[in-house]
N, C-alpha and C. Protein backbone atom coordinates (compact mmCIF):
# COMPACT_ATOMS: atom_id res chain seq x y z
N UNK A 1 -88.64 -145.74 21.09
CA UNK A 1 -88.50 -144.39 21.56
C UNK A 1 -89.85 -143.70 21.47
N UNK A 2 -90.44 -142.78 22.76
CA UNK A 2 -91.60 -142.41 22.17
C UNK A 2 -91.47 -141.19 21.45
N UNK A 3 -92.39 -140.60 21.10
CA UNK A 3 -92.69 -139.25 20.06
C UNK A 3 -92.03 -138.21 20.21
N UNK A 4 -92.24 -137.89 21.80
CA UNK A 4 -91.89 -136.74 22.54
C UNK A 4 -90.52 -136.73 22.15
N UNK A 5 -89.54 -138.16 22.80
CA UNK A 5 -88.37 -138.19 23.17
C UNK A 5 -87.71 -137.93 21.78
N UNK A 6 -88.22 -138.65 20.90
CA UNK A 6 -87.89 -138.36 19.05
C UNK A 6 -88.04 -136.67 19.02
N UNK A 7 -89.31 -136.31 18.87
CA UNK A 7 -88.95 -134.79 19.06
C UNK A 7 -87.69 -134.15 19.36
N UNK A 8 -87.64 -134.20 20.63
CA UNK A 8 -86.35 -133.73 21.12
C UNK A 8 -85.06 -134.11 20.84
N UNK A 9 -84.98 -135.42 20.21
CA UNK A 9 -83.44 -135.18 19.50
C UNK A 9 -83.74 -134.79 18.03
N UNK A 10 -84.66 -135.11 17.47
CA UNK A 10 -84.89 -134.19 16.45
C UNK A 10 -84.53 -132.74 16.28
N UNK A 11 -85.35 -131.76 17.18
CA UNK A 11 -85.04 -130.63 17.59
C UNK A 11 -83.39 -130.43 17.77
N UNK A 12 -82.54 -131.31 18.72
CA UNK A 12 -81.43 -131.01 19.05
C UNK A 12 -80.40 -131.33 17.60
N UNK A 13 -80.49 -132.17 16.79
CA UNK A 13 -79.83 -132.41 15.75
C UNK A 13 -79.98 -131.20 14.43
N UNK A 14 -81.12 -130.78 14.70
CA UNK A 14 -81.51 -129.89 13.80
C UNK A 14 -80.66 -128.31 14.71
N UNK A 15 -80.70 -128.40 15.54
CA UNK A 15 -79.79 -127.27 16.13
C UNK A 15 -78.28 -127.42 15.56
N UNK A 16 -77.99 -128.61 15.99
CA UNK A 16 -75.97 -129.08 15.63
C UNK A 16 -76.25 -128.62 13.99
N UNK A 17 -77.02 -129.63 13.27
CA UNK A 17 -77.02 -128.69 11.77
C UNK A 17 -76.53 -127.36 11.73
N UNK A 18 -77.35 -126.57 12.07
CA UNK A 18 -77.24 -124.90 11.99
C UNK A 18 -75.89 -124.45 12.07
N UNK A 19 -75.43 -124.84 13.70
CA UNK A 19 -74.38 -124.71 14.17
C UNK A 19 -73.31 -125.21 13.34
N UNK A 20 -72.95 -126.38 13.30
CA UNK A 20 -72.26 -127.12 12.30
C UNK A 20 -72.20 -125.83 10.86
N UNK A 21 -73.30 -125.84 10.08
CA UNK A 21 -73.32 -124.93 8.93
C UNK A 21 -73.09 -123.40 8.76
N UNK A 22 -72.94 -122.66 10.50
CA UNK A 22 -72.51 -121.46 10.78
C UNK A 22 -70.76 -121.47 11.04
N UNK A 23 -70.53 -122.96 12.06
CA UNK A 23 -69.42 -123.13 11.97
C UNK A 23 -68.54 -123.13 10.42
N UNK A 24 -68.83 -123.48 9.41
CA UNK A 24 -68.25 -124.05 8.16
C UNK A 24 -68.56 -122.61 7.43
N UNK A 25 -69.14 -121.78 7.38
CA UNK A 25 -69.39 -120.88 6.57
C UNK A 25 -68.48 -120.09 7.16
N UNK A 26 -68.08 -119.85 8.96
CA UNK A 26 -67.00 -119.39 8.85
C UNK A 26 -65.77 -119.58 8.89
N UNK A 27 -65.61 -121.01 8.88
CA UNK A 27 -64.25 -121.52 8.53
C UNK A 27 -64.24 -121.02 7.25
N UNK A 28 -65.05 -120.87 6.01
CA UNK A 28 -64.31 -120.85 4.21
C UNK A 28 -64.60 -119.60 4.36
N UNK A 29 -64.99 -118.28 5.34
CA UNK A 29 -64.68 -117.14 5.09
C UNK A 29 -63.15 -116.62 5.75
N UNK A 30 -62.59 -117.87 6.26
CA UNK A 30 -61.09 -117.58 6.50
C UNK A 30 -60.77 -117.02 8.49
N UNK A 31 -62.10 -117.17 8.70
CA UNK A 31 -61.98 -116.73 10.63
C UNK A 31 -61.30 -117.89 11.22
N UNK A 32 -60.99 -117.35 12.38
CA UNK A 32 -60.51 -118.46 13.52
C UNK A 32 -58.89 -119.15 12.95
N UNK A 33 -58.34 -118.11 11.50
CA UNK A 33 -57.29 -119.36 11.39
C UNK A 33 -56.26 -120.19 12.25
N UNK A 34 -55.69 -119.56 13.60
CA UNK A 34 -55.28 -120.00 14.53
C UNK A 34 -55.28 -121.76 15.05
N UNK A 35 -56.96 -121.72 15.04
CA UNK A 35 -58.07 -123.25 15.02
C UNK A 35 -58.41 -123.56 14.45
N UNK A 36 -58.22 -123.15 12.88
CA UNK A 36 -58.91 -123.77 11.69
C UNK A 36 -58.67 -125.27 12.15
N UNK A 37 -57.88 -125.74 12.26
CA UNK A 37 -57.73 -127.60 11.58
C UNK A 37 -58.56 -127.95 12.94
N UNK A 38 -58.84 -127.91 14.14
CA UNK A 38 -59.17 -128.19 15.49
C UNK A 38 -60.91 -127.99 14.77
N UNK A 39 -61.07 -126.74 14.30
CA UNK A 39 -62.89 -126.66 14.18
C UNK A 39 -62.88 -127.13 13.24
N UNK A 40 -62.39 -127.70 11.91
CA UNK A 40 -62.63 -128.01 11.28
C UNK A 40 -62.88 -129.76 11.64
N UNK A 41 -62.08 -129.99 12.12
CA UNK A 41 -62.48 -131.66 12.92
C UNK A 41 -63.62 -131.55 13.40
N UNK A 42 -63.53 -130.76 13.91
CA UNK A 42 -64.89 -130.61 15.28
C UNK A 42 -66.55 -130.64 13.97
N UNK A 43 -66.36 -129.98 12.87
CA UNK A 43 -67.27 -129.87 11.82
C UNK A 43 -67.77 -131.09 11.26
N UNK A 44 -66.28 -131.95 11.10
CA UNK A 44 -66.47 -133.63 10.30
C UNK A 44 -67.16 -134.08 11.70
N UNK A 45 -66.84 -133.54 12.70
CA UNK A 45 -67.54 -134.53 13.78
C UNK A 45 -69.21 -134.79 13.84
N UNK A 46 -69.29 -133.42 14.40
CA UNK A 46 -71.08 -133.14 13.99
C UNK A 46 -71.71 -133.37 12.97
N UNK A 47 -70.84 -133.28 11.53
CA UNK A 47 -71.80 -134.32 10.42
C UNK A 47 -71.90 -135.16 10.43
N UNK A 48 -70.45 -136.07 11.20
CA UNK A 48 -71.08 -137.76 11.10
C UNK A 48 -71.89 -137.82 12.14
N UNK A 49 -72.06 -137.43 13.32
CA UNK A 49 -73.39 -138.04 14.42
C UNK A 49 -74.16 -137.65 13.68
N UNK A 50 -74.81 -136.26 12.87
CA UNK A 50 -76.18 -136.08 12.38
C UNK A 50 -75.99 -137.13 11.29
N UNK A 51 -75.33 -137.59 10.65
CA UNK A 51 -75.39 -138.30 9.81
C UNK A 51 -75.99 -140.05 10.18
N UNK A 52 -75.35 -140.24 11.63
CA UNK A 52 -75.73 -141.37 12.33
C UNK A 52 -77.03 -141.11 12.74
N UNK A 53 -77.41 -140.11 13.51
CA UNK A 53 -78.50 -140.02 13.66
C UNK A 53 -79.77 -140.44 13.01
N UNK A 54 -79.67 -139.61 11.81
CA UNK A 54 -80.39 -139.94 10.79
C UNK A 54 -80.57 -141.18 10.32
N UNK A 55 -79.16 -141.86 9.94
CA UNK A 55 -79.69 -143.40 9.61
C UNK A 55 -79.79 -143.95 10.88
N UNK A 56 -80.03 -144.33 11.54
CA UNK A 56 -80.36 -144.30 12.37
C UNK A 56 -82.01 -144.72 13.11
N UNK A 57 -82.43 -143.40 12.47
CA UNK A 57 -83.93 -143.58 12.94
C UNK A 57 -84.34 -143.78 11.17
N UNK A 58 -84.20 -143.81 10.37
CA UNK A 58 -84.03 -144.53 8.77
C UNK A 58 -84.75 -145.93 9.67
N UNK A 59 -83.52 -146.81 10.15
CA UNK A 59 -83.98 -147.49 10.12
C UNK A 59 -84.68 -147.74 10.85
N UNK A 60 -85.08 -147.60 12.31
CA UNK A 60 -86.27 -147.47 13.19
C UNK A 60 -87.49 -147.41 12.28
C-alpha cells in the first residue's frame, strides 16, 4: 500500500473512532432509546473493523 493511500485510511479510521466514541457516549447518556440495541450493534461494529484495521497494518 503506498503512504498516501495508508494516510487516508488512517485518516478515515481515525474519523469512525470519534464517531464510534460520540456514538457510545450517547448511548450511556440514555439518547436514542427507541434504537439503543440497533446503535449499539452498529458501535460493536466499528470497533471491530478499527480493531481489524489496526492489526492489520500491525502486521504489514
Amino acid at each position: 500500500m503506498e503512504e498516501h493511500d495508508y494516510n487516508k485510511y488512517e485518516d478515515l479510521i481515525m474519523k469512525l473512532d470519534q464517531d464510534r466514541a460520540w456514538l457510545l457516549e450517547n448511548l450511556d447518556k440514555g439518547k436514542w432509546v427507541e434504537i439503543r440495541e440497533e446503535l449499539a450493534e452498529l458501535e460493536r461494529n466499528i470497533s471491530k473493523l478499527i480493531i481489524r484495521f489496526q492489526e492489520s497494518n500491525f502486521e504489514n
